[in-house]
Protein backbone atom coordinates (compact mmCIF):
# COMPACT_ATOMS: atom_id res chain seq x y z
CA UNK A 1 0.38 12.02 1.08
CA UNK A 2 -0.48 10.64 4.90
CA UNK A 3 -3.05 8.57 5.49
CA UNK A 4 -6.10 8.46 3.62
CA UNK A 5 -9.36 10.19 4.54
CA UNK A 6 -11.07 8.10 2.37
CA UNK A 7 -10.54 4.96 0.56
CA UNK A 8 -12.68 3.33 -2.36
CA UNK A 9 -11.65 0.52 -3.08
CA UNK A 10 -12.48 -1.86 -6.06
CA UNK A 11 -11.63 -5.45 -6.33
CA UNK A 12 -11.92 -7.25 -9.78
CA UNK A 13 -10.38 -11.41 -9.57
CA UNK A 14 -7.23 -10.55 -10.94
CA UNK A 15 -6.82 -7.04 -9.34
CA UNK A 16 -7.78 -4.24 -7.21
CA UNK A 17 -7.76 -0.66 -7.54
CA UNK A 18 -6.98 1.98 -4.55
CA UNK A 19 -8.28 5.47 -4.58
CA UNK A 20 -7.08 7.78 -1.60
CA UNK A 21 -8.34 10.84 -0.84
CA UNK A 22 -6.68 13.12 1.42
CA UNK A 23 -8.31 16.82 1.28
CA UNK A 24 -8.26 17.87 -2.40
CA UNK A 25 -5.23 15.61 -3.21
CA UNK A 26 -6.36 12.10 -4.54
CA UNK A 27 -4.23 8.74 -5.75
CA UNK A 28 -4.86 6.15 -7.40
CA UNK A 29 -3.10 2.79 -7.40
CA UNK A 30 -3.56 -0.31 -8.80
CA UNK A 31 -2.57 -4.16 -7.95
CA UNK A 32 -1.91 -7.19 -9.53
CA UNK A 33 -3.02 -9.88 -7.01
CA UNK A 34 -1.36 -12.99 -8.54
CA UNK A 35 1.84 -11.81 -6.91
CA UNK A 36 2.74 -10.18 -10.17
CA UNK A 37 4.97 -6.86 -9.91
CA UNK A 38 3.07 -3.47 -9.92
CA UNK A 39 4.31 -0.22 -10.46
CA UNK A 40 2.13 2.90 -8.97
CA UNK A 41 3.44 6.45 -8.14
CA UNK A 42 5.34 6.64 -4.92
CA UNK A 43 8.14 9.19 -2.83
CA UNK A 44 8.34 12.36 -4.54
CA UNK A 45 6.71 10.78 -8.19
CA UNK A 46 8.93 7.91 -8.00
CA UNK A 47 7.55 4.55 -9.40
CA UNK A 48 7.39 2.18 -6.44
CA UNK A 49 7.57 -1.63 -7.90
CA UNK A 50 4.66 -3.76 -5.49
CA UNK A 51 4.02 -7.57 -5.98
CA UNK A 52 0.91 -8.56 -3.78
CA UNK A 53 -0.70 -12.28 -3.30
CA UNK A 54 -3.25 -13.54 -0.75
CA UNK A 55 -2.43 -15.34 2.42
CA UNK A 56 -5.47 -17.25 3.58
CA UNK A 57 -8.18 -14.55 3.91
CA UNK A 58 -5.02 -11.56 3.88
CA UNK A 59 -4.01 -9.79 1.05
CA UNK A 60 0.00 -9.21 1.57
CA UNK A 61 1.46 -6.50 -0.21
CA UNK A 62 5.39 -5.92 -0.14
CA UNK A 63 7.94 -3.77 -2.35
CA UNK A 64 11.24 -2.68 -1.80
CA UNK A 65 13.18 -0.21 -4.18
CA UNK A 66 15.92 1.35 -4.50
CA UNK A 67 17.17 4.88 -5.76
CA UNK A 68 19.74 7.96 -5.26
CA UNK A 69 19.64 10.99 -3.28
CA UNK A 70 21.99 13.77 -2.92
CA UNK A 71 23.09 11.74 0.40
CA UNK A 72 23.98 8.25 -1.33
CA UNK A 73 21.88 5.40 -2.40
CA UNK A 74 18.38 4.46 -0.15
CA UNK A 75 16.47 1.33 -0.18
CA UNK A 76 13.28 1.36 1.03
CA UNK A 77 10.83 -1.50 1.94
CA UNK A 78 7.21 -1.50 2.64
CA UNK A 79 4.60 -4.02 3.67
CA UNK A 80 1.17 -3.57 3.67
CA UNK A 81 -1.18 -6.31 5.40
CA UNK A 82 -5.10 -5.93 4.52
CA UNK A 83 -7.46 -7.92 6.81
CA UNK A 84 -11.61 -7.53 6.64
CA UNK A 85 -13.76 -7.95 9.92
CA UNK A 86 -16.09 -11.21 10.31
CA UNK A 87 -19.00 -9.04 8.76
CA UNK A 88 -16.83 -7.09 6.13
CA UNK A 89 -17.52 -3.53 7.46
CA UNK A 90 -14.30 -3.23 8.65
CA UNK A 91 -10.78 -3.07 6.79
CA UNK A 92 -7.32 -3.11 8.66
CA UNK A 93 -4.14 -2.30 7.32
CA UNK A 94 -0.79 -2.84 9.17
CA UNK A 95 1.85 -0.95 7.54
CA UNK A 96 5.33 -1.40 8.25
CA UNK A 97 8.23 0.53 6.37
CA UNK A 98 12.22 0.12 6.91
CA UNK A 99 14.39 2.66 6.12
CA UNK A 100 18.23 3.25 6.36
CA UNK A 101 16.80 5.77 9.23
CA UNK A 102 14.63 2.85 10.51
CA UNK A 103 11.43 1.01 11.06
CA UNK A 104 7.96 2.55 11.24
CA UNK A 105 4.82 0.64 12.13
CA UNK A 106 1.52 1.54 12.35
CA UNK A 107 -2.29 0.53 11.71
CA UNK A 108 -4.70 1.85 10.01
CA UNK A 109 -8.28 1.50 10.24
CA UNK A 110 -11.06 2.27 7.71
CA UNK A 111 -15.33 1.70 8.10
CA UNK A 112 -17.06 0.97 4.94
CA UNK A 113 -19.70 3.43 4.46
């Protein structure tokens, strides 16, 4: 699934719950945010193992996991950083994932509505 259309997001102390909705596909994750580990559905229904913590006023989410394809083993690593706007209307994420094929970066931005 590529980036989400639509995000609802719902934050508890202890952890936070992602829904993403792309079309008429939808996902749901969820996060510890102690820094425990997670485990949501990832590549191809994969479990992808997730611990995530708060920085200051960012909330820091990182996995990396590893698994076999018909070419070898891959490891994959992800980090997501979550930032709000001054007035809290505005969420940015800045993704980065590294892969044996390389490193892809990019930000995403959502409105609340």
């Amino acid at each position: 699934m590529g980036p989400a259309a639509e995000l609802f997001i719902t934050q508890l102390s202890t952890r936070m719950t992602i829904e993403q909705k792309v079309g008429d596909q939808a996902r749901t994750s969820s996060y510890g945010l102690d820094g425990s580990e997670s485990r949501n559905q990832g590549m191809m229904g994969r479990d992808f193992v997730t611990t995530t913590s708060w920085s200051d006023d960012t909330l820091v989410t990182k996995g990396k996991n590893s698994f076999s394809t018909p070419m070898g083993e891959m490891t994959i690593e992800t980090t997501e950083v979550r930032t709000l706007s001054e007035d809290g209307k505005r969420m940015t994420v800045a993704l980065t994932t590294v892969t044996p094929r390389g490193t892809l970066s990019r930000k995403l931005v959502y409105d609340k509505q």
